[in-house]
PDB file of N, CA and C in Angstrom:
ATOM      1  N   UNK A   1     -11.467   1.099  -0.758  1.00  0.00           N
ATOM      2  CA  UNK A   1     -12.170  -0.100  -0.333  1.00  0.00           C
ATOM      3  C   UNK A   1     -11.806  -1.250  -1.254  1.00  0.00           C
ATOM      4  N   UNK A   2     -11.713  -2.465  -0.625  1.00  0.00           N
ATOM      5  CA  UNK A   2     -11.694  -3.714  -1.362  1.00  0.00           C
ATOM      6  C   UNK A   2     -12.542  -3.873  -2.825  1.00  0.00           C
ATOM      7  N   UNK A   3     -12.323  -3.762  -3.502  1.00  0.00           N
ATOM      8  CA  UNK A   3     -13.281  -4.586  -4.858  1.00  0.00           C
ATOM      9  C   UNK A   3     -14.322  -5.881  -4.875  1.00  0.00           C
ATOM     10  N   UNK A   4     -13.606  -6.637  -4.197  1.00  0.00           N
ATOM     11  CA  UNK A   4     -14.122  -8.405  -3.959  1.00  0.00           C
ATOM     12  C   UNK A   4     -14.895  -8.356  -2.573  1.00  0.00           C
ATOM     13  N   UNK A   5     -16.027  -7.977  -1.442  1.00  0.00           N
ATOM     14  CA  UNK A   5     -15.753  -8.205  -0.329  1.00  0.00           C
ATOM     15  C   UNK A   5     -15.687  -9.304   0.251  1.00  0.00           C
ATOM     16  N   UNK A   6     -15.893 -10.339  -0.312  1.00  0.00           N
ATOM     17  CA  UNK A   6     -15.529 -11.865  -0.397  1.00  0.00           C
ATOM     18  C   UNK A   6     -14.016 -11.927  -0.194  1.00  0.00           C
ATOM     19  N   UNK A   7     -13.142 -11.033  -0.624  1.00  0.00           N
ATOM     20  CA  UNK A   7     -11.467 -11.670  -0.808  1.00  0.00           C
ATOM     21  C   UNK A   7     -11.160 -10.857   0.412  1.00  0.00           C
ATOM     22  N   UNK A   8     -11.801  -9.493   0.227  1.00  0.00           N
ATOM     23  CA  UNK A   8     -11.023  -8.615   2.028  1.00  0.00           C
ATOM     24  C   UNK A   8     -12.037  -9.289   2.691  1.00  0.00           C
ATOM     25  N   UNK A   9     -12.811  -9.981   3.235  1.00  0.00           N
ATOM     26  CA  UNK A   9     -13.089 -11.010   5.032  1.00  0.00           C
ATOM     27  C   UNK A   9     -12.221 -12.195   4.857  1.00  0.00           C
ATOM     28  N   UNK A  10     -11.499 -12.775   3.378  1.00  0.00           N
ATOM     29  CA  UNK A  10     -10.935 -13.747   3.936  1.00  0.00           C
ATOM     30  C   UNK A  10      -9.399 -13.284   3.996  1.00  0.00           C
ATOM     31  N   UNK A  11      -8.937 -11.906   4.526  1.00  0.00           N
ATOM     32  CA  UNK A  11      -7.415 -11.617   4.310  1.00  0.00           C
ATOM     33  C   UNK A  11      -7.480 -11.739   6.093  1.00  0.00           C
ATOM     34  N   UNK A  12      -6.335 -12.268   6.655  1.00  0.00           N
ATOM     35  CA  UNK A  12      -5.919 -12.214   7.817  1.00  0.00           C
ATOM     36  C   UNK A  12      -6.153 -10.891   8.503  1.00  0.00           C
ATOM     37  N   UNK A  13      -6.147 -10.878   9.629  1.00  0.00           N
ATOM     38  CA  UNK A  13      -5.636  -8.990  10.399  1.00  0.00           C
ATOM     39  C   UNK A  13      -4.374  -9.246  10.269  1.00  0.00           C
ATOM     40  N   UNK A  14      -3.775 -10.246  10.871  1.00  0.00           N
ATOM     41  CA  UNK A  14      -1.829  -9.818  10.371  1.00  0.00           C
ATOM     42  C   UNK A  14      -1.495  -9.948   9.257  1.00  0.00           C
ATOM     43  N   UNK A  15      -2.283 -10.438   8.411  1.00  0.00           N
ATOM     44  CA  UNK A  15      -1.576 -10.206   6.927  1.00  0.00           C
ATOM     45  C   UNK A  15      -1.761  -8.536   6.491  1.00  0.00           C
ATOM     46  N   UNK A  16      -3.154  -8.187   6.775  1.00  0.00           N
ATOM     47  CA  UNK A  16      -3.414  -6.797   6.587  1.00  0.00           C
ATOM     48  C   UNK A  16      -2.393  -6.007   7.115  1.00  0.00           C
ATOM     49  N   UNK A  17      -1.810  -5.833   8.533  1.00  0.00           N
ATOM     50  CA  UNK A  17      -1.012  -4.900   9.277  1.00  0.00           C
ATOM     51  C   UNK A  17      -0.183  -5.140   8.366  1.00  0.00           C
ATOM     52  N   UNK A  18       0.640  -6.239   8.123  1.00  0.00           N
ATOM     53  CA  UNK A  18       2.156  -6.660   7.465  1.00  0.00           C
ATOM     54  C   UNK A  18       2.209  -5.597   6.373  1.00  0.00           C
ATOM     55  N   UNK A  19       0.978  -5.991   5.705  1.00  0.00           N
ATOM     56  CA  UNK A  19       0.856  -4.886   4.431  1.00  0.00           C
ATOM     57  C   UNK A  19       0.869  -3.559   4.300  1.00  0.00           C
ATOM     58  N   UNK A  20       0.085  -2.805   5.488  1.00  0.00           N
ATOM     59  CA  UNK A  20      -0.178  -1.529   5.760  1.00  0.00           C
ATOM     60  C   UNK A  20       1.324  -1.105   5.910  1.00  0.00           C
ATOM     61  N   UNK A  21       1.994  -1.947   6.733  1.00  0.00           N
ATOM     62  CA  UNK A  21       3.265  -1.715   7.616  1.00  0.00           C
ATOM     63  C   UNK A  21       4.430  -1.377   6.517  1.00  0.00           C
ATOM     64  N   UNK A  22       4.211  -2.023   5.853  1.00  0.00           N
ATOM     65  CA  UNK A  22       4.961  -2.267   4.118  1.00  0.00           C
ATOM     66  C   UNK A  22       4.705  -1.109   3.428  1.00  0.00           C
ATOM     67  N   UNK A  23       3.819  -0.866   3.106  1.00  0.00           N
ATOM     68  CA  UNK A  23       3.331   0.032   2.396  1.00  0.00           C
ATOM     69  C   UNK A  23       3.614   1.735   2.913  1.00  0.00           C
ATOM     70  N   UNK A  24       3.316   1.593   4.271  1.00  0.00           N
ATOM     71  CA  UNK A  24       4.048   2.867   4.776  1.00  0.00           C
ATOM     72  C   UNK A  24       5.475   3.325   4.927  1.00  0.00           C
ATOM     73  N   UNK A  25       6.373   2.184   5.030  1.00  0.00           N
ATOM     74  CA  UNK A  25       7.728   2.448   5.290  1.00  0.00           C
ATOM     75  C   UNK A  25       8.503   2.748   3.733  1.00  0.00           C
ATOM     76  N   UNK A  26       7.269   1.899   2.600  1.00  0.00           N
ATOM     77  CA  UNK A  26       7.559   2.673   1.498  1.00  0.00           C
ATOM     78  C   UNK A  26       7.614   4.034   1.114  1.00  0.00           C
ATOM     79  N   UNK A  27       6.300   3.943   1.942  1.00  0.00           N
ATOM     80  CA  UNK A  27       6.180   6.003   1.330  1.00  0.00           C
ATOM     81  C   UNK A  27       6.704   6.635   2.144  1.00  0.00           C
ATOM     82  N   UNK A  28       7.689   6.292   3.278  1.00  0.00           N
ATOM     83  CA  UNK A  28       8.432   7.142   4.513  1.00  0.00           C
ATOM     84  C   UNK A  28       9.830   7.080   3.776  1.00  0.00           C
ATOM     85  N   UNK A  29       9.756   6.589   2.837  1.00  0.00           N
ATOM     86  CA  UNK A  29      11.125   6.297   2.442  1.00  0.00           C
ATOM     87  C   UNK A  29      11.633   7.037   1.806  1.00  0.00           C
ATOM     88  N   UNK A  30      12.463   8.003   2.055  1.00  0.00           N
ATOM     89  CA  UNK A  30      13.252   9.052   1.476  1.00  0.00           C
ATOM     90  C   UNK A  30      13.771   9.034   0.345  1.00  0.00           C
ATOM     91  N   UNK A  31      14.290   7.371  -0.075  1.00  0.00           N
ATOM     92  CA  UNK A  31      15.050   7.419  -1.785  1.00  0.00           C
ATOM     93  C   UNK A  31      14.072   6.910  -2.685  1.00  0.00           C
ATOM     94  N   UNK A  32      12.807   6.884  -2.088  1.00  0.00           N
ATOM     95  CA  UNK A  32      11.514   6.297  -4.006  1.00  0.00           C
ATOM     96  C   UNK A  32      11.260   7.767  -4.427  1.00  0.00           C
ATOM     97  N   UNK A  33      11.324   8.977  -4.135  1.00  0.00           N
ATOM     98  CA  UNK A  33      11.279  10.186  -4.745  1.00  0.00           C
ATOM     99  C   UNK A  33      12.380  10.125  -5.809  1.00  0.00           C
ATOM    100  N   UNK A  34      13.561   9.822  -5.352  1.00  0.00           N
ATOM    101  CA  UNK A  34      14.922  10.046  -5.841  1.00  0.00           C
ATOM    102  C   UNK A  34      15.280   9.077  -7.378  1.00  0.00           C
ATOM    103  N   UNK A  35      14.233   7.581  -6.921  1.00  0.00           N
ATOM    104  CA  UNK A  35      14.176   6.756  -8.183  1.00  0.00           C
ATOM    105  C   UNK A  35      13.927   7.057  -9.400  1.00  0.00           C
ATOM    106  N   UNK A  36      13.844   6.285 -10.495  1.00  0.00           N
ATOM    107  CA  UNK A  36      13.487   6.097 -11.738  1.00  0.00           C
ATOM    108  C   UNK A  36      11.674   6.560 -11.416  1.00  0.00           C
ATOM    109  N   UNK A  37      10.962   7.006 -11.898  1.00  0.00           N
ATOM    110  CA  UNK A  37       9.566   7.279 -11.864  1.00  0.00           C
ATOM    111  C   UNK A  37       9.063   7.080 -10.345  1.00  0.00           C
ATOM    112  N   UNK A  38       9.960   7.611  -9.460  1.00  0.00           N
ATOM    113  CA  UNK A  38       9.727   7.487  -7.771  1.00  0.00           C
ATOM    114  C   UNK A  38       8.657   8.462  -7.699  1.00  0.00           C
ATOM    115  N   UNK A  39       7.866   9.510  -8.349  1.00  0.00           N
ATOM    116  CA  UNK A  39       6.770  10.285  -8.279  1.00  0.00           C
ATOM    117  C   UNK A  39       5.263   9.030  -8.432  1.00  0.00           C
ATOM    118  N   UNK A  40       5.508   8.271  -9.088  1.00  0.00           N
ATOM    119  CA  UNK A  40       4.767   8.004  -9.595  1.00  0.00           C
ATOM    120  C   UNK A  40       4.926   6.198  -9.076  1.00  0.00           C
ATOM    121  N   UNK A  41       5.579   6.153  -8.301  1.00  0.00           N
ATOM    122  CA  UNK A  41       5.569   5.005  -7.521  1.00  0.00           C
ATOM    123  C   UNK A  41       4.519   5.479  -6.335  1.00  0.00           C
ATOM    124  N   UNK A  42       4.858   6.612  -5.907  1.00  0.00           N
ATOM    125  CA  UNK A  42       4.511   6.804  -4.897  1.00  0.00           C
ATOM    126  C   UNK A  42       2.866   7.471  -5.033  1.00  0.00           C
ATOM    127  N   UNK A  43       2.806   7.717  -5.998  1.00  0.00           N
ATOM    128  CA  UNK A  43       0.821   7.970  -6.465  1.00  0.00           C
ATOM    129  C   UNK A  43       0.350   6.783  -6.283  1.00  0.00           C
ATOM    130  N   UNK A  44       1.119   5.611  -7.182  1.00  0.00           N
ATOM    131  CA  UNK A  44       0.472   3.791  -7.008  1.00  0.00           C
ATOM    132  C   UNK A  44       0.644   3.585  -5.438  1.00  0.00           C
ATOM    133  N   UNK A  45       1.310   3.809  -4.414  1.00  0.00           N
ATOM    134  CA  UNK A  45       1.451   3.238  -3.333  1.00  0.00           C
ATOM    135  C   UNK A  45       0.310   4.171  -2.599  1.00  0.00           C
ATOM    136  N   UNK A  46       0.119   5.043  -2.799  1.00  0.00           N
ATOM    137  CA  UNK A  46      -0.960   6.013  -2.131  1.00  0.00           C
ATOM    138  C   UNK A  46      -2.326   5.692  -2.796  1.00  0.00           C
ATOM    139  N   UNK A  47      -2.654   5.173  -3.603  1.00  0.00           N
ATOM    140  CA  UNK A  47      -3.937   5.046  -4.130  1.00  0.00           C
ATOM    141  C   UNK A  47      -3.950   3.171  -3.460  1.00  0.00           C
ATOM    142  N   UNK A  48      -2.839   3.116  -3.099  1.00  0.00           N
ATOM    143  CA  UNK A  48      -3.230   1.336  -2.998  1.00  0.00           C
ATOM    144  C   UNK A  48      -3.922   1.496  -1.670  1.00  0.00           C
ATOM    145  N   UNK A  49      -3.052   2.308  -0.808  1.00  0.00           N
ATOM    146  CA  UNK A  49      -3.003   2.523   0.509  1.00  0.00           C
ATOM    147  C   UNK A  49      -4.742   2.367   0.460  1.00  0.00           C
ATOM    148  N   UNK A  50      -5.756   3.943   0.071  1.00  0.00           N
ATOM    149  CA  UNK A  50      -6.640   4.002   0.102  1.00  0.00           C
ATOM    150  C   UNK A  50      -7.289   3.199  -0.024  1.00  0.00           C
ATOM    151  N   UNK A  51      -7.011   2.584  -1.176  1.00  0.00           N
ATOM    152  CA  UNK A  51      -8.200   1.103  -1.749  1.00  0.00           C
ATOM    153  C   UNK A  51      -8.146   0.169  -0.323  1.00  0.00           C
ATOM    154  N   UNK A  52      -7.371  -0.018   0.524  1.00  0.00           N
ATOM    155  CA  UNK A  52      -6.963  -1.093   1.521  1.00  0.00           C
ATOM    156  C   UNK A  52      -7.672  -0.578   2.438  1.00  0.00           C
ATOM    157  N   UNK A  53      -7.979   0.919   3.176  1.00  0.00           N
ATOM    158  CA  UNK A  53      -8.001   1.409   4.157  1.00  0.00           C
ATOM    159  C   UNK A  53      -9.910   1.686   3.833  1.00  0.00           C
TER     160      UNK A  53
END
């Protein structure tokens, strides 16, 4: 969940999707495992996910 709920009512719905949309094709992405600390990119992109959702 948001932190602020003041800052998530003033985020767009298409800014939100853009983001979600972003955020998933990150973690679908076959070479952030393969990166420099790609384990651990992908814990930050999964905990962001949640906080958003």
């Amino acid at each position: 969940t948001f932190q602020i709920k003041r800052l998530a009512h003033a985020v767009k719905e298409s800014t939100l999707n853009s983001l979600i949309m972003e955020l998933l094709l990150w973690l679908l992405d076959e070479r952030v495992p393969l990166m420099d600390d790609g384990s651990q990119l992908l814990k930050a992109l999964n905990v962001l996910m949640l906080k958003i959702l």
